[in-house]
Protein backbone atom coordinates (compact mmCIF):
# COMPACT_ATOMS: atom_id res chain seq x y z
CA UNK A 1 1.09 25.84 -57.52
CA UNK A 2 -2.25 27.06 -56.09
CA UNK A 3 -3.18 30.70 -56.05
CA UNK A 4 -5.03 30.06 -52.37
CA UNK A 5 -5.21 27.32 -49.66
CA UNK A 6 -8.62 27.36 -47.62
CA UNK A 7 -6.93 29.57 -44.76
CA UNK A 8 -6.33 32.61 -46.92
CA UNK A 9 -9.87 32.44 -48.07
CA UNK A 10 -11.90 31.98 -45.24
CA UNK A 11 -9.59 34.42 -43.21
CA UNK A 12 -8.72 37.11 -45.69
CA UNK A 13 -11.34 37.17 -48.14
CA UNK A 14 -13.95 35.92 -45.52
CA UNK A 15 -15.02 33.09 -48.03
CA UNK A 16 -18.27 30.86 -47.30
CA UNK A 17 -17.20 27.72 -49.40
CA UNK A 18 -17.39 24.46 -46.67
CA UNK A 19 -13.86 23.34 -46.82
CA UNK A 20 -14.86 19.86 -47.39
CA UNK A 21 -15.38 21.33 -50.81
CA UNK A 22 -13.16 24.22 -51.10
CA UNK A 23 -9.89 22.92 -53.35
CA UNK A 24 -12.76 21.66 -56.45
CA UNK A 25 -13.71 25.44 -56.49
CA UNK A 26 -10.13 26.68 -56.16
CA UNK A 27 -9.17 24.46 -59.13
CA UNK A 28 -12.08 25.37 -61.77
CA UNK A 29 -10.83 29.67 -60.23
CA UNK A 30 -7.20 29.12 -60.85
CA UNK A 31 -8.42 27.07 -64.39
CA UNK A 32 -10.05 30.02 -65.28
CA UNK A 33 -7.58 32.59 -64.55
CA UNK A 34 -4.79 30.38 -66.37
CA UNK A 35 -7.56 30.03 -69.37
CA UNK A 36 -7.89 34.09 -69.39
CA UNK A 37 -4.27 34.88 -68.78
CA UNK A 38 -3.13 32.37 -71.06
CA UNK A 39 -1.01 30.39 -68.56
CA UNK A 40 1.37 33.83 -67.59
CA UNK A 41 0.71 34.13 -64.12
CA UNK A 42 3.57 33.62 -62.20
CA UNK A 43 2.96 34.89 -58.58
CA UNK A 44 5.06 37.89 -57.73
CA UNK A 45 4.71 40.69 -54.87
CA UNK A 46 3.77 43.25 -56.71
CA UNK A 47 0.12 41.40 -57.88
CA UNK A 48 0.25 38.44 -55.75
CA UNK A 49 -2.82 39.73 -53.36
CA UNK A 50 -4.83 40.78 -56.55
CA UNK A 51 -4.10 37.58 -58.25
CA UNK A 52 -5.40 35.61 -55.07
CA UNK A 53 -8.52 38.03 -54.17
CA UNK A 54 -10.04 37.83 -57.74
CA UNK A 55 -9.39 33.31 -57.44
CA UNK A 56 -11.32 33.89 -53.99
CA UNK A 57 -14.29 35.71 -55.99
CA UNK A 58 -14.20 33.35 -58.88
CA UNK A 59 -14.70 30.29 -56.73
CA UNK A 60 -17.46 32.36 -54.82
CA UNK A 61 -19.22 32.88 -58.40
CA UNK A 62 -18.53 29.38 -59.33
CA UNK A 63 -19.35 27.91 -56.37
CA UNK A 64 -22.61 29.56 -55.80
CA UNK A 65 -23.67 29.06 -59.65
CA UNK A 66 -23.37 25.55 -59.22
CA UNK A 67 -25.01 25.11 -55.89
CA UNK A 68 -28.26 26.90 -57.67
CA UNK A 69 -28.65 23.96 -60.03
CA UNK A 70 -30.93 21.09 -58.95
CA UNK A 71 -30.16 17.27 -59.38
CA UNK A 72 -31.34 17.64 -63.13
CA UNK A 73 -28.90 20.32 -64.17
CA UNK A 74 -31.44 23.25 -64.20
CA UNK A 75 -31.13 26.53 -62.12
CA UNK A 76 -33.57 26.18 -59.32
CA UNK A 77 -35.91 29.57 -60.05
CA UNK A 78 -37.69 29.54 -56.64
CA UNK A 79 -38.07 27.54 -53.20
CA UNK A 80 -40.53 26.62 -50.70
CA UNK A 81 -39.09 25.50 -47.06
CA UNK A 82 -41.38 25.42 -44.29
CA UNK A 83 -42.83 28.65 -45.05
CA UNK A 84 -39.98 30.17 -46.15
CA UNK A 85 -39.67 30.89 -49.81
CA UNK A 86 -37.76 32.94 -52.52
CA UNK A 87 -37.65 33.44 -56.34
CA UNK A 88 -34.43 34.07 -58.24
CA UNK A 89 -33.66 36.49 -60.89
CA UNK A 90 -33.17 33.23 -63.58
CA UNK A 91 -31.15 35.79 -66.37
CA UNK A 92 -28.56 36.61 -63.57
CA UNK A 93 -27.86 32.48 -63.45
CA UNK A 94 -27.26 31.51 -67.37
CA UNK A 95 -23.99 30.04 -67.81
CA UNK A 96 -23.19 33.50 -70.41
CA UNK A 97 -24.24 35.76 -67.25
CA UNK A 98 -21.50 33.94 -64.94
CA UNK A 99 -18.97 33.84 -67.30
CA UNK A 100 -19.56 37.79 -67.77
CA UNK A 101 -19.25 38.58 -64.08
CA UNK A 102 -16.11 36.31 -64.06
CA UNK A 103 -14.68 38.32 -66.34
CA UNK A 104 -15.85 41.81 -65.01
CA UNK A 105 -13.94 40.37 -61.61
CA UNK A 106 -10.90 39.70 -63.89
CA UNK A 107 -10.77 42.80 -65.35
CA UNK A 108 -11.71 44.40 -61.60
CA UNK A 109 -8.35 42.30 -59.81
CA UNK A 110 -6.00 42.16 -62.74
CA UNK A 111 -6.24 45.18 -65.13
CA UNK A 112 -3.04 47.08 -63.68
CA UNK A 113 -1.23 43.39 -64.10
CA UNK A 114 -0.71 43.24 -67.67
CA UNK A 115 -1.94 39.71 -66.89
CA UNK A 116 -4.67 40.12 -69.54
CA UNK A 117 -2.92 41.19 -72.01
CA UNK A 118 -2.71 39.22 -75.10
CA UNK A 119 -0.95 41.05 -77.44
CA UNK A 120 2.33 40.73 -78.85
């Protein structure tokens, strides 16, 4: 069962992932939250809408993390468009730096869930 169709994204969360694109980046979100929560998320009312927001944010971070790296696999550090350019902060874009902010937004959606709890 997915946590979120395209709909609830672009309308509720106000997502900018083309849907041509969208259910690859809602896969790797809901992968990750069923990685950190150990497989126990079972949708109810009382978390449903903070289960789906933080899947919406995790395919944002994924999705734009991705979309930064160039044909070779590196992180694109700066452009140059018809005089336009722009430099990127390249310690914000390591694969340890997105994995921290997924967590942060994990611990942001979920921590009143007992979702990430992994005790006994």
């Amino acid at each position: 069962m997915a946590f979120i169709d395209y709909e609830y994204y672009f309308t509720t969360y106000g997502g900018s992932i083309p849907e041509a694109v969208f259910s690859k980046w809602a896969r790797k979100a809901e992968n990750r939250l069923n990685m950190r929560t150990l497989g126990n998320i079972i949708i109810t009312a009382s978390y449903a809408e903070s289960v789906k927001l933080c899947a919406c944010e995790i395919a944002d971070i994924l999705y734009q993390y991705e979309s930064l790296k160039g044909a070779s696999g590196m992180i694109l550090k700066s452009y140059s468009n018809d005089g336009e350019s722009g430099t990127f902060n390249d310690a914000e874009m390591t694969e340890d730096a997105v994995n921290s902010r997924i967590e942060a937004v994990m611990i942001e959606y979920l921590y009143d869930t007992n979702l990430l709890y992994r005790g006994f």
